[in-house]
N, C-alpha and C. Protein backbone atom coordinates (compact mmCIF):
# COMPACT_ATOMS: atom_id res chain seq x y z
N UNK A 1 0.85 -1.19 0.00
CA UNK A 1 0.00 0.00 0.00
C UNK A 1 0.89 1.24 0.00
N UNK A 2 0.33 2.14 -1.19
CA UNK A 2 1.32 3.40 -0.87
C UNK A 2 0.77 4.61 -0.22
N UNK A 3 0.59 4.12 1.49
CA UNK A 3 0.13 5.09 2.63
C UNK A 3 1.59 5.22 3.11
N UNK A 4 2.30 6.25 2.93
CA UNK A 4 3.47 6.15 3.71
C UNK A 4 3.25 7.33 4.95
N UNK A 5 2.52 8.09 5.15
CA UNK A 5 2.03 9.10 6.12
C UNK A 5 0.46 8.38 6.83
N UNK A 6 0.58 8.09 8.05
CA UNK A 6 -0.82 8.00 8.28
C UNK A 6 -1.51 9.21 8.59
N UNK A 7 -2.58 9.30 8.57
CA UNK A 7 -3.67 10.09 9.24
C UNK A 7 -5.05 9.22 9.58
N UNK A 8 -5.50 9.61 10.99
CA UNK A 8 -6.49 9.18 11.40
C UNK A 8 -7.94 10.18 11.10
N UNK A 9 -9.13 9.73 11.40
CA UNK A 9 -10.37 9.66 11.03
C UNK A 9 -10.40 11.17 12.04
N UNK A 10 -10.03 11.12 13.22
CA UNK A 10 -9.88 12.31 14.26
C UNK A 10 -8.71 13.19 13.44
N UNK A 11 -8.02 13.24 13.18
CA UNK A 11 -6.87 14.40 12.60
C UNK A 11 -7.64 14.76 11.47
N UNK A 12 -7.97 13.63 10.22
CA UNK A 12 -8.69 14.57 9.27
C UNK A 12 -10.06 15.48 9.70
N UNK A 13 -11.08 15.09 10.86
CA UNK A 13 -11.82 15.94 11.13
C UNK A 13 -11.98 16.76 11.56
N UNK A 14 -10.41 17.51 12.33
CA UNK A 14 -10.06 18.79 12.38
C UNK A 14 -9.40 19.19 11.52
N UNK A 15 -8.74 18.80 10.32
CA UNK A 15 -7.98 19.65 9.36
C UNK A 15 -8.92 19.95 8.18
N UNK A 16 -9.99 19.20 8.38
CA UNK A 16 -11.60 19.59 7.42
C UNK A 16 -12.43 20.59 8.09
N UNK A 17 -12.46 21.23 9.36
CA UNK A 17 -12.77 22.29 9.70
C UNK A 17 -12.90 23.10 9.17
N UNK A 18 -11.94 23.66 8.15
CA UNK A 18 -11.90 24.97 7.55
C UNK A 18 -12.42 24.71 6.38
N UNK A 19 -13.02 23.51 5.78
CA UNK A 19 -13.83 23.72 4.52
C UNK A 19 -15.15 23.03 4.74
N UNK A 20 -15.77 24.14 3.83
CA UNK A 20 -17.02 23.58 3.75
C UNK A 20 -17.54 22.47 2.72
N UNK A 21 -17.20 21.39 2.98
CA UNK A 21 -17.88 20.42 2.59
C UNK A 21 -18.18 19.17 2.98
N UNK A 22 -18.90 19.73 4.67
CA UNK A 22 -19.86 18.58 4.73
C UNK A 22 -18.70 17.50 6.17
N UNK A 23 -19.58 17.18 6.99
CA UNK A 23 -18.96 15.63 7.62
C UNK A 23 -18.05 14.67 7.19
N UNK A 24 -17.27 14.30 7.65
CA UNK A 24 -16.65 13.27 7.33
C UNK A 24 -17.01 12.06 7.63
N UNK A 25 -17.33 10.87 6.44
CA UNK A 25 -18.28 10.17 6.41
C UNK A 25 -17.61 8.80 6.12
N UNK A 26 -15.88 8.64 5.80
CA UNK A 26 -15.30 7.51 5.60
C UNK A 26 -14.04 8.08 4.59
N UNK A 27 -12.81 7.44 5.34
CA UNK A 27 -11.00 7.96 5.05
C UNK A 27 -10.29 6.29 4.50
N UNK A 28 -10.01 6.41 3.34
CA UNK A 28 -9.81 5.05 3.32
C UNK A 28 -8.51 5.31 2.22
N UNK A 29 -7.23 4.55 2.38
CA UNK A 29 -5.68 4.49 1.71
C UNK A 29 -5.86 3.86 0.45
N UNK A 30 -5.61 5.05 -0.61
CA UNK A 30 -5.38 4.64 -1.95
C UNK A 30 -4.14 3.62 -2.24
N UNK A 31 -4.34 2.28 -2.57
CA UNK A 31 -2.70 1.50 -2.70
C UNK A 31 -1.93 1.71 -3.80
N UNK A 32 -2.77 2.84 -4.92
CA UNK A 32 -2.10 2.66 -6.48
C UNK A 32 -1.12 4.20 -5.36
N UNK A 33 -0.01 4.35 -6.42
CA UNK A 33 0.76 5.87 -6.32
C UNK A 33 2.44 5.11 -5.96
N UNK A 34 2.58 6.12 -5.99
CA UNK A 34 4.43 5.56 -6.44
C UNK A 34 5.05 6.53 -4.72
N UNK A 35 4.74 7.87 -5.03
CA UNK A 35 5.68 9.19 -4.13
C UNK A 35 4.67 9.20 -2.82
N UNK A 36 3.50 10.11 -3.33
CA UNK A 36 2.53 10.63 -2.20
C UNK A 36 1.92 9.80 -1.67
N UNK A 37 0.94 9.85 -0.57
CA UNK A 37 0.26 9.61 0.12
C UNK A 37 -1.25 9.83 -0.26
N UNK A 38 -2.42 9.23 -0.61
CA UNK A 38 -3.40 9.59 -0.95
C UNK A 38 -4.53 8.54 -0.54
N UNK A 39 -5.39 9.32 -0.29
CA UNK A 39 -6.75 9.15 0.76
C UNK A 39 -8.04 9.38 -0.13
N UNK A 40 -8.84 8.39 -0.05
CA UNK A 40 -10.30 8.90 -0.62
C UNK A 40 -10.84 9.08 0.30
N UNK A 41 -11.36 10.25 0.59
CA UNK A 41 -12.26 10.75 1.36
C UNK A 41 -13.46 10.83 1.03
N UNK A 42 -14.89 11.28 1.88
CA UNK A 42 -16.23 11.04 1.71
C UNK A 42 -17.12 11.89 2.47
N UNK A 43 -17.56 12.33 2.29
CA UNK A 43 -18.22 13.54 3.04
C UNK A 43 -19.78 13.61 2.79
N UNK A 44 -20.37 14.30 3.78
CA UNK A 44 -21.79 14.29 3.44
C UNK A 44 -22.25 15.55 3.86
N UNK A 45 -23.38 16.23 3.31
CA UNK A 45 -23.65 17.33 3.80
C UNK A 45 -24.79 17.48 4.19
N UNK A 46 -25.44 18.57 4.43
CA UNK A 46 -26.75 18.52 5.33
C UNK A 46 -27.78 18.10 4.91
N UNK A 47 -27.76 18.06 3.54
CA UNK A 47 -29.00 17.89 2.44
C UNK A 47 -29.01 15.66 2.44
N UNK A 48 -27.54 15.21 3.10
CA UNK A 48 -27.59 13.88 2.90
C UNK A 48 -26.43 13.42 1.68
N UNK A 49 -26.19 14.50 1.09
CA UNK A 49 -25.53 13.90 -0.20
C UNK A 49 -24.32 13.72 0.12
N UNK A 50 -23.51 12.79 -0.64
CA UNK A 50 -22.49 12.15 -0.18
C UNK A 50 -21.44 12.74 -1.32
N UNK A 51 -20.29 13.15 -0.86
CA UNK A 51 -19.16 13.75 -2.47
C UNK A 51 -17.70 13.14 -1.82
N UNK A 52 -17.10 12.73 -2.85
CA UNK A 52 -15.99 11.98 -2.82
C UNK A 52 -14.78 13.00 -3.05
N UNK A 53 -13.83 12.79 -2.63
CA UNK A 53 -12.29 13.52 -2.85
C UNK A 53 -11.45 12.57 -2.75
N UNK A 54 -10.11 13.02 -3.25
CA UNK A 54 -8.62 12.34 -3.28
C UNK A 54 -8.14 13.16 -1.84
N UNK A 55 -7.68 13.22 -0.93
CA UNK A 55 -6.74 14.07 -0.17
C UNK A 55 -5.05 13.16 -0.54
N UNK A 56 -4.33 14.19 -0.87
CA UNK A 56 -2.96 14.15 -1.17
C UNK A 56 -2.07 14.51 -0.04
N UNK A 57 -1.10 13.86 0.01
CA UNK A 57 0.00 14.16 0.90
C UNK A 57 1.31 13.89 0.81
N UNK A 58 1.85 15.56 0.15
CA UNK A 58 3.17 15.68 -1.03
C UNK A 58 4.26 15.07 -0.13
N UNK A 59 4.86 13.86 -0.18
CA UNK A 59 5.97 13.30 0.65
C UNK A 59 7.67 13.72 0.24
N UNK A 60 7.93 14.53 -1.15
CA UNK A 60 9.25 14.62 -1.17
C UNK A 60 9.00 16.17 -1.39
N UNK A 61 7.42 16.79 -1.26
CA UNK A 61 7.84 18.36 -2.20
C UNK A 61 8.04 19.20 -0.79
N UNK A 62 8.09 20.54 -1.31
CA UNK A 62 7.94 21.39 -0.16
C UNK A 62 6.79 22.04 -0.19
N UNK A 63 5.81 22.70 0.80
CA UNK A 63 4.78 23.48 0.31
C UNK A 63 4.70 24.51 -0.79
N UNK A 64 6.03 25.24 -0.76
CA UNK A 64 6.37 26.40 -1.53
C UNK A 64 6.63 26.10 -3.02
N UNK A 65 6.59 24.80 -3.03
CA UNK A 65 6.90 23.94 -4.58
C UNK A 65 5.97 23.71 -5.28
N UNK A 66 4.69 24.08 -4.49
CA UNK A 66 2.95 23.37 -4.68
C UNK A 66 2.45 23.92 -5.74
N UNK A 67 2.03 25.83 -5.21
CA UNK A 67 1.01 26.49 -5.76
C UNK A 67 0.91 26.41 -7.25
N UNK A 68 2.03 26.32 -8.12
CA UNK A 68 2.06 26.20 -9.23
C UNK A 68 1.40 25.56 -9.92
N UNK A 69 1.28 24.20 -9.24
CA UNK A 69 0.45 22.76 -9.88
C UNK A 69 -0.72 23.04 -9.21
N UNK A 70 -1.23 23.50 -8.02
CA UNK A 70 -2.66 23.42 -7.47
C UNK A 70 -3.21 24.39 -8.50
N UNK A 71 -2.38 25.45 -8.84
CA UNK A 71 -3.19 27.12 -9.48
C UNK A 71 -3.15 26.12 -11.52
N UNK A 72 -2.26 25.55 -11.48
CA UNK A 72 -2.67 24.92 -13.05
C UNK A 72 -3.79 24.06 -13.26
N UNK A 73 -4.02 23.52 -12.19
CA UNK A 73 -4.98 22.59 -11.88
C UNK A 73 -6.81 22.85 -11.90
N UNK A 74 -6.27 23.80 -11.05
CA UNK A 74 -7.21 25.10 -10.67
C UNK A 74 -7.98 25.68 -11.83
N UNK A 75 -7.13 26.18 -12.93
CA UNK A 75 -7.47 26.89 -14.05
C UNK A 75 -8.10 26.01 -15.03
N UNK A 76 -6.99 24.85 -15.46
CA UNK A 76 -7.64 23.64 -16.01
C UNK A 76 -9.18 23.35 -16.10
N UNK A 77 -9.18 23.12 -14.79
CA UNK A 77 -10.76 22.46 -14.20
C UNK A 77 -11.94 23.48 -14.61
N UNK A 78 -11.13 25.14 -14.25
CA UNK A 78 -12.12 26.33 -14.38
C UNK A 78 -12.73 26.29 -16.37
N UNK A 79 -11.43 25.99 -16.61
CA UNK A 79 -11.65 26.16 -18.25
C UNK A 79 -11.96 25.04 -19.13
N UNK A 80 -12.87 23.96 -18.34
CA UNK A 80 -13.47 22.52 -18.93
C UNK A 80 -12.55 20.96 -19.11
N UNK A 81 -11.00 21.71 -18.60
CA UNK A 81 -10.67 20.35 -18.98
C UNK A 81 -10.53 19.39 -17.82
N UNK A 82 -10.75 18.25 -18.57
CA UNK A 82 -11.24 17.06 -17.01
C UNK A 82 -10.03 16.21 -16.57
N UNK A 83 -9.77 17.24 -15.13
CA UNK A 83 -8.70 16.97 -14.15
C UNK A 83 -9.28 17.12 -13.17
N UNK A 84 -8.60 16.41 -11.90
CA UNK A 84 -9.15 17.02 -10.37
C UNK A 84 -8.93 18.50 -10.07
N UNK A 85 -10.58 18.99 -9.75
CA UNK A 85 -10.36 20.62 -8.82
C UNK A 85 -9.89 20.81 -7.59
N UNK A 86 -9.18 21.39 -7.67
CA UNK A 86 -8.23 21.64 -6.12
C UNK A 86 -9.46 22.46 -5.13
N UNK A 87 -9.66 21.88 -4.57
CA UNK A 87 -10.69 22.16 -3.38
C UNK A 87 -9.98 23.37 -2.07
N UNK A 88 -10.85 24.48 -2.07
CA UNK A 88 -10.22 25.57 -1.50
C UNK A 88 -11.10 25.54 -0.02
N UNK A 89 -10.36 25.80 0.84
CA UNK A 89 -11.06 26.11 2.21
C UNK A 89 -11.86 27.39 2.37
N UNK A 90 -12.29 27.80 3.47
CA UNK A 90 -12.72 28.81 3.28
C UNK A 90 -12.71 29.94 3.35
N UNK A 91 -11.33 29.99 3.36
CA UNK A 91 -10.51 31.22 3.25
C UNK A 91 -9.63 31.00 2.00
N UNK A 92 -9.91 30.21 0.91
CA UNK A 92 -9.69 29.93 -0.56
C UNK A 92 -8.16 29.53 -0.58
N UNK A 93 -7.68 28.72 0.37
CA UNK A 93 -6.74 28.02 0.28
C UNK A 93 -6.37 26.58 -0.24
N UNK A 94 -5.98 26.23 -0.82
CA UNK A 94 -6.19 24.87 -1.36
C UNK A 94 -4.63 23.76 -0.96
N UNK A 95 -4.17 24.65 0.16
CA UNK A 95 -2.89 23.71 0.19
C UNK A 95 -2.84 24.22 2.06
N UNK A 96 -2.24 23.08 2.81
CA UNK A 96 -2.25 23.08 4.06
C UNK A 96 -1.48 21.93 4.62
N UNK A 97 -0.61 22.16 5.74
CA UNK A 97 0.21 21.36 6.49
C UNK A 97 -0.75 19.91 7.05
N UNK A 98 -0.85 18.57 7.20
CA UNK A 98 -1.18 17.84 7.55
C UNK A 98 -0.44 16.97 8.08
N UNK A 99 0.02 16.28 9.37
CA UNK A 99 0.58 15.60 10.25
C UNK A 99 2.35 15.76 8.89
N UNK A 100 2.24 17.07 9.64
CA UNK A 100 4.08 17.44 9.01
C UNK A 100 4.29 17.61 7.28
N UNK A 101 3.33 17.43 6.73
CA UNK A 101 3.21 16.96 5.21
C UNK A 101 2.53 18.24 3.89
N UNK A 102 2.64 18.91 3.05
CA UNK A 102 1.62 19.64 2.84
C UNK A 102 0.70 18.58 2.42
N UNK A 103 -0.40 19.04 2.21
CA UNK A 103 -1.06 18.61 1.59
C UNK A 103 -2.45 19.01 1.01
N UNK A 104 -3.56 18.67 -0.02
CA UNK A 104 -3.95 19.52 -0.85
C UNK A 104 -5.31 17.94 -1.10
N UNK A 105 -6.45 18.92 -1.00
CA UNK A 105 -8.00 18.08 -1.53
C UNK A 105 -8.21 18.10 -2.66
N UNK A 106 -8.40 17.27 -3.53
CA UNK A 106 -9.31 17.43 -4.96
C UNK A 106 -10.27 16.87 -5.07
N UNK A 107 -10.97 17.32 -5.92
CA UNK A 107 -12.33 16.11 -6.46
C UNK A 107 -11.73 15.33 -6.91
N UNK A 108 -12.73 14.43 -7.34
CA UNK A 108 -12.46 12.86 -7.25
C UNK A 108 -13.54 12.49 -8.70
């Protein structure tokens, strides 16, 4: 399995605080990936509906190495082409420290 960072069900439900989307509803270790760390996440919101994400967790980059690829990503998605949207908190951040790691939400 390529979980080389854990995070628990309690750590992601305070580092999901700052965005709005919804409960955390099930955190489960992607085994495909070579470098990072990556999590499908699951969320539900008040209405019941359930939305899926990747959470990433950059293991060799630095945060300051990120924005480039989150903001290409970003634009991509804005301008139709089908890649994961970098999911912004709510203070429109889309990249954040996680148990020592940056790391960064997308759709799924």
């Amino acid at each position: 399995m390529s979980v080389f960072t854990s995070v628990s069900i309690q750590e992601l439900q305070i580092w999901l605080q700052d965005y709005a989307i919804g409960e955390l509803v099930d955190l489960k270790g992607i085994s495909a990936g070579i470098t990072n760390t990556n999590y499908f996440v699951t969320t539900k919101n008040d209405n019941g509906i359930q939305s899926k994400y990747v959470l990433t967790l950059f293991e060799q980059n630095a945060i300051e190495d990120l924005p480039y690829f989150i903001d290409l990503m970003s634009h991509f998605a804005a301008h139709g082409i089908p890649c994961p949207r970098p999911i912004a908190d709510k203070k429109g951040h889309c990249l954040h420290m996680l148990n020592s790691k940056p790391a960064a939400l997308v759709s799924c």
